[in-house]
C-alpha atoms as a PDB file:
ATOM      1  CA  UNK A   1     102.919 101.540  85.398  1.00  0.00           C
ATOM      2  CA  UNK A   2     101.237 103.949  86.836  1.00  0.00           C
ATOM      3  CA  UNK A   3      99.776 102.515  90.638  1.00  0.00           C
ATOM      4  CA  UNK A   4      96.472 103.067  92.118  1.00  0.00           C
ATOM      5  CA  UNK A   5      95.148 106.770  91.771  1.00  0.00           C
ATOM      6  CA  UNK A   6      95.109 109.376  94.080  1.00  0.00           C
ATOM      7  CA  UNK A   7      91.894 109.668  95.972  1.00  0.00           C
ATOM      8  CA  UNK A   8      90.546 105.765  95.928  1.00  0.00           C
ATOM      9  CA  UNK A   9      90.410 103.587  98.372  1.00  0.00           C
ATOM     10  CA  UNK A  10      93.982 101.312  98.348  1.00  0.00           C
ATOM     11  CA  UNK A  11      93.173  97.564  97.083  1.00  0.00           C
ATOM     12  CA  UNK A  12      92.685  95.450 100.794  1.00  0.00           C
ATOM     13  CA  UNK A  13      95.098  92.812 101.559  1.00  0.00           C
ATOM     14  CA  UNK A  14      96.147  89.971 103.984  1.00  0.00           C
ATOM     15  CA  UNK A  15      99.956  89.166 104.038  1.00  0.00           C
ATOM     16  CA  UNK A  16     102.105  87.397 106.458  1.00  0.00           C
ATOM     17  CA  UNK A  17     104.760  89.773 108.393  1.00  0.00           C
ATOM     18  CA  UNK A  18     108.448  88.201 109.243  1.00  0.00           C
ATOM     19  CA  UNK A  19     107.357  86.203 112.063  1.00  0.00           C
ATOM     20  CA  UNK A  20     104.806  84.354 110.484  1.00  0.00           C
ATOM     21  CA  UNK A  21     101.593  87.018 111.779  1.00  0.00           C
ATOM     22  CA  UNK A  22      98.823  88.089 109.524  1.00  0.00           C
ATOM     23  CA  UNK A  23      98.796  91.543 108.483  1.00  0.00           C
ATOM     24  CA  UNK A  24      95.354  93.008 107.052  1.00  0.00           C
ATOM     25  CA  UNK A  25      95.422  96.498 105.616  1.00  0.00           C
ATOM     26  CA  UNK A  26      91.717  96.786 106.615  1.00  0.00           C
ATOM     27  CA  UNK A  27      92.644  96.450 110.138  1.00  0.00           C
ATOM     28  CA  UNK A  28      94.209 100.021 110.606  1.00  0.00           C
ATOM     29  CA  UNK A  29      90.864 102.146 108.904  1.00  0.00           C
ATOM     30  CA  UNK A  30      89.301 104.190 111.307  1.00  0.00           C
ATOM     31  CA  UNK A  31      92.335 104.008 113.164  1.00  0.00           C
ATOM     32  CA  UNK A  32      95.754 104.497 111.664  1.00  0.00           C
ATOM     33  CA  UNK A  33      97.010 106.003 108.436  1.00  0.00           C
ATOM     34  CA  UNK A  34      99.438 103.467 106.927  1.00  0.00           C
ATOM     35  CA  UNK A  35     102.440 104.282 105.043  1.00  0.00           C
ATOM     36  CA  UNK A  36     103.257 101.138 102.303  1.00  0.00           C
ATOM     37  CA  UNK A  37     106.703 100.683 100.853  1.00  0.00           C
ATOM     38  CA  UNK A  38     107.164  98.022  98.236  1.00  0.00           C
ATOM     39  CA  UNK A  39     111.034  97.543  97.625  1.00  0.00           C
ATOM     40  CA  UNK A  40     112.632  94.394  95.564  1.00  0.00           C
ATOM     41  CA  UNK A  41     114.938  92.170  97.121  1.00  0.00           C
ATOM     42  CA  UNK A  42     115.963  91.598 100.992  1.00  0.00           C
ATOM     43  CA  UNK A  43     119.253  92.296 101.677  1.00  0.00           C
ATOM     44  CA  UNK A  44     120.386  94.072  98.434  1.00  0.00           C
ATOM     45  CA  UNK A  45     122.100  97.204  98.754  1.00  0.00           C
ATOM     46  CA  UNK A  46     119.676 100.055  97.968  1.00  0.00           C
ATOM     47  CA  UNK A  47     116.531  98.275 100.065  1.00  0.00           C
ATOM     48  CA  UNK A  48     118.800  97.847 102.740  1.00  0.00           C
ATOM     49  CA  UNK A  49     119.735 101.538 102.966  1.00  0.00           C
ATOM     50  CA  UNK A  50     116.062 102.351 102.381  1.00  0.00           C
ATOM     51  CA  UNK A  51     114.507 100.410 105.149  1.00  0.00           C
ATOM     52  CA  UNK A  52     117.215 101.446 107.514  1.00  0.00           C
ATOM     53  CA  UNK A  53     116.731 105.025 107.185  1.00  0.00           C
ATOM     54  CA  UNK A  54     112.706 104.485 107.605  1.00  0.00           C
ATOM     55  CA  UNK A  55     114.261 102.612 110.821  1.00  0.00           C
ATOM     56  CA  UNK A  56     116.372 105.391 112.211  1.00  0.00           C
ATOM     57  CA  UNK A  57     113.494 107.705 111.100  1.00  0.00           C
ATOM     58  CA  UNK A  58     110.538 105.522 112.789  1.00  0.00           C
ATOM     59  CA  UNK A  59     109.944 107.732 115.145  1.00  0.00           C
ATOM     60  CA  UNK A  60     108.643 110.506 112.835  1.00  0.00           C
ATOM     61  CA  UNK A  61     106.583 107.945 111.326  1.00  0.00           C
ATOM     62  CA  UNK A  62     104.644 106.694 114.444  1.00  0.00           C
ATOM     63  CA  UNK A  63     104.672 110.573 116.185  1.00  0.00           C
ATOM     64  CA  UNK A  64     101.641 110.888 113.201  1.00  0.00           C
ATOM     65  CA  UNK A  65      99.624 108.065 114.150  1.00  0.00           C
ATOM     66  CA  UNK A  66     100.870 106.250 111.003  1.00  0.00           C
ATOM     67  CA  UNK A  67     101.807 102.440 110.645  1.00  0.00           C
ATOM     68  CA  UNK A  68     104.651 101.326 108.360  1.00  0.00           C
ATOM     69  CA  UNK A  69     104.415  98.596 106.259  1.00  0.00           C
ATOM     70  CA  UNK A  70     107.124  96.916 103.804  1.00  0.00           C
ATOM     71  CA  UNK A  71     106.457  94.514 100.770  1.00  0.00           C
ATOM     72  CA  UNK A  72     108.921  92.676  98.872  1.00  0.00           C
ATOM     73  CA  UNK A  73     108.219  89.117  97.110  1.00  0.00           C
ATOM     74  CA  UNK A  74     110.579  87.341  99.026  1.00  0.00           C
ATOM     75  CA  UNK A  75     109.697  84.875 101.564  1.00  0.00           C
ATOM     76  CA  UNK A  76     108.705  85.259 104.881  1.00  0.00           C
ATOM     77  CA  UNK A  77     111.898  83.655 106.469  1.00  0.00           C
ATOM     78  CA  UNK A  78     114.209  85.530 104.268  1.00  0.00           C
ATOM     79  CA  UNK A  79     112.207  88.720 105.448  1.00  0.00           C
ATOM     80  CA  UNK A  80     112.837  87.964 109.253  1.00  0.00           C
ATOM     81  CA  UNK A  81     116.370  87.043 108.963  1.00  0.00           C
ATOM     82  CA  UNK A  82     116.381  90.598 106.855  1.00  0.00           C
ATOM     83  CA  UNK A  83     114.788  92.158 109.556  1.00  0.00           C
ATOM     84  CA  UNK A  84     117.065  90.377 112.570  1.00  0.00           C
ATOM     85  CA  UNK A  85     120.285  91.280 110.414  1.00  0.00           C
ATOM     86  CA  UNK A  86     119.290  94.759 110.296  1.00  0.00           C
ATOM     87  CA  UNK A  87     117.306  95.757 113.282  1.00  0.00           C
ATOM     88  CA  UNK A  88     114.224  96.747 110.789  1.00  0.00           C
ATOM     89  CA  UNK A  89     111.229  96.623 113.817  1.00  0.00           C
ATOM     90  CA  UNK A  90     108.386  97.374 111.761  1.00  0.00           C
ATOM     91  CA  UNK A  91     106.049  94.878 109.168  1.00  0.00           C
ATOM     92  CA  UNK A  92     107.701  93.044 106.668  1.00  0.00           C
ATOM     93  CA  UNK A  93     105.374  91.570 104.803  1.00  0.00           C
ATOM     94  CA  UNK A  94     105.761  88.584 102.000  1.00  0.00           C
ATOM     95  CA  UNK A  95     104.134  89.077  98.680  1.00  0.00           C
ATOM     96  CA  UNK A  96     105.652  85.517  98.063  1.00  0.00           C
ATOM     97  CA  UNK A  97     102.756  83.421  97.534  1.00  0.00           C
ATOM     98  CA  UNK A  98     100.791  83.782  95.038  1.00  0.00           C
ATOM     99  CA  UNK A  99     103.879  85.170  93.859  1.00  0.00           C
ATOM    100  CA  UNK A 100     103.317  89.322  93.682  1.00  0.00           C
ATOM    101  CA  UNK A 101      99.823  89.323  93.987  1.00  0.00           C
ATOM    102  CA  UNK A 102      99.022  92.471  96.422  1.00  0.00           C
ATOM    103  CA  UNK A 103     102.228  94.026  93.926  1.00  0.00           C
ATOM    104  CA  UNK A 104     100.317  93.550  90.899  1.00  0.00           C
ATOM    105  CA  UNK A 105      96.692  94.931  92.851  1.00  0.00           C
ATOM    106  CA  UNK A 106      99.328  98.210  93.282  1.00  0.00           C
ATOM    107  CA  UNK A 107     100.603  98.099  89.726  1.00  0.00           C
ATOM    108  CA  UNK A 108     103.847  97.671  91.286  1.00  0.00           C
ATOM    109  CA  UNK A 109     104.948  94.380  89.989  1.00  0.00           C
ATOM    110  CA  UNK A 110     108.051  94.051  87.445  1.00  0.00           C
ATOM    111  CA  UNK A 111     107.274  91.210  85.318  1.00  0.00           C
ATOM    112  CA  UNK A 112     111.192  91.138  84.167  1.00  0.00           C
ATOM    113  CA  UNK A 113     112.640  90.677  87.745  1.00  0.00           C
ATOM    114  CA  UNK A 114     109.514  88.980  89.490  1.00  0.00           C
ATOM    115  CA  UNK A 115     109.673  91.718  91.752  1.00  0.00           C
ATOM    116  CA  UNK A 116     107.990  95.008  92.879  1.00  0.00           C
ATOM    117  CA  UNK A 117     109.379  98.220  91.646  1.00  0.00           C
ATOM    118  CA  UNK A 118     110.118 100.501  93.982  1.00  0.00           C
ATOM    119  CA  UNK A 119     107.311 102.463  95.488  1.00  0.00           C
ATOM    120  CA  UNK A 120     105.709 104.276  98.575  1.00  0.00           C
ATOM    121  CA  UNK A 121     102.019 105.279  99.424  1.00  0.00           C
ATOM    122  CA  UNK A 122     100.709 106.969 102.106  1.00  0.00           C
ATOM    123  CA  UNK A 123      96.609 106.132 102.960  1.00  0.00           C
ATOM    124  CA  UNK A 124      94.844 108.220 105.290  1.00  0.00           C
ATOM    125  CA  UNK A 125      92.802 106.672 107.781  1.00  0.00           C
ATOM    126  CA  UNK A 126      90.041 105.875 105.554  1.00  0.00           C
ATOM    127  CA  UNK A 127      92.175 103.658 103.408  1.00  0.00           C
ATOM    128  CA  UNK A 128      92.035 105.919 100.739  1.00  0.00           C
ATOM    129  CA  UNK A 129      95.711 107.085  98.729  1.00  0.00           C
ATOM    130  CA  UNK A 130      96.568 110.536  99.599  1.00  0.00           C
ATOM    131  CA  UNK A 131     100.024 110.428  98.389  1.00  0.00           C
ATOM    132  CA  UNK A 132     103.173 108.194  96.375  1.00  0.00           C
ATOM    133  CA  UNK A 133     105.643 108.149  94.660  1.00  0.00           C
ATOM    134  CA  UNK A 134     107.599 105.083  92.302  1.00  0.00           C
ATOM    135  CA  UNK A 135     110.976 104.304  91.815  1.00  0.00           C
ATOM    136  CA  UNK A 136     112.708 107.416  93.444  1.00  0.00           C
ATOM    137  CA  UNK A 137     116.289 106.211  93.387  1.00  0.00           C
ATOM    138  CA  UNK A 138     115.934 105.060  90.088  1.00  0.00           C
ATOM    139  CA  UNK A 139     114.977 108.358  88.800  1.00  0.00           C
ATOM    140  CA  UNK A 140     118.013 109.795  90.767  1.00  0.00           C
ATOM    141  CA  UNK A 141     115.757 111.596  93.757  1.00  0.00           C
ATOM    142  CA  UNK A 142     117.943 111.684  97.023  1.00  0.00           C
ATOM    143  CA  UNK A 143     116.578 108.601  99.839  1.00  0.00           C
ATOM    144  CA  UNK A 144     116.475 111.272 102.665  1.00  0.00           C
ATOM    145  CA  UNK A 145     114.272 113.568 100.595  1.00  0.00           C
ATOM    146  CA  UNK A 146     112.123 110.770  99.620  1.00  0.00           C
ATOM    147  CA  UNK A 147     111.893 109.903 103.466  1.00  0.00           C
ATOM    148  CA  UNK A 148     111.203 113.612 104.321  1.00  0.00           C
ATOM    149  CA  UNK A 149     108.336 113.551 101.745  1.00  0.00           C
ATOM    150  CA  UNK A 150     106.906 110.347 103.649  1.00  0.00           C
ATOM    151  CA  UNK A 151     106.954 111.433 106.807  1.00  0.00           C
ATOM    152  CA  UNK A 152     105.261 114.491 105.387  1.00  0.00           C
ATOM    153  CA  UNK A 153     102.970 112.999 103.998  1.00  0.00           C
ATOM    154  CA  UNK A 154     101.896 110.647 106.463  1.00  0.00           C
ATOM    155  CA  UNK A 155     100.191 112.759 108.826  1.00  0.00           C
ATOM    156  CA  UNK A 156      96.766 111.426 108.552  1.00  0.00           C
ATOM    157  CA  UNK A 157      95.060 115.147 109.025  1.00  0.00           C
END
């Protein structure tokens, strides 16, 4: 696995967020860099702790112009009760159906678990990949320094 390269342009997509809204990637260019963060399963322990620290951190994320997108494979109405259970007010958005599709565009997909692997990218407002990162817990790198590298990065310049 080695996700899209630094440089292109990140594969477009259209997803549905946890109420049910389209979400197209294309949307923000010209306008907005985007920060995308895959994670694996709703409500599991280390994707909880993740998305609530990009929560309490959202702030930093938006005071750079920069909207914040999550993508899991789970379905949209496990996503919103996810996102109602934890406060999480940015995009969740449902790789569900076809099952890990927008994952697999990103190289991201886990074939084992039917789930994305852990990842982050940060587009500038061209579209194109500026920065990311995969599986930093699972390599042992500390969440708030992977969230301090995000928020770093996502200052669209």
């Amino acid at each position: 696995m080695s996700g899209i390269a630094l440089g292109c342009v990140a594969p477009d997509f259209t997803l549905r967020d946890q109420f049910g809204q389209d979400v197209t990637l294309s949307s923000y260019r010209g306008q907005k860099a985007v920060a995308i963060l895959f994670f694996p399963y709703a409500f599991s322990g280390v994707c909880t702790g993740e998305l609530t620290g990009v929560r309490d951190r959202l702030a930093e994320f938006l005071t750079f112009d920069t909207e914040v997108l999550a993508i899991s494979c789970d379905p949209m109405h496990a996503l919103r009760a996810f996102a109602d259970a934890d406060g999480l007010n940015f995009p969740l958005l449902s790789d569900f159906w076809p099952h890990g599709e927008v994952t697999r565009a990103y190289d991201v997909f886990n074939e084992r678990t039917g789930a994305p692997r852990r990842s982050s990218y940060v587009l500038d407002r061209d579209g194109v990949l500026r920065w990311s990162v995969h599986n930093p817990t699972s390599e042992g790198r500390d969440l708030d320094e992977h969230l301090r590298q995000l928020t770093l990065h996502a200052d669209p310049v």
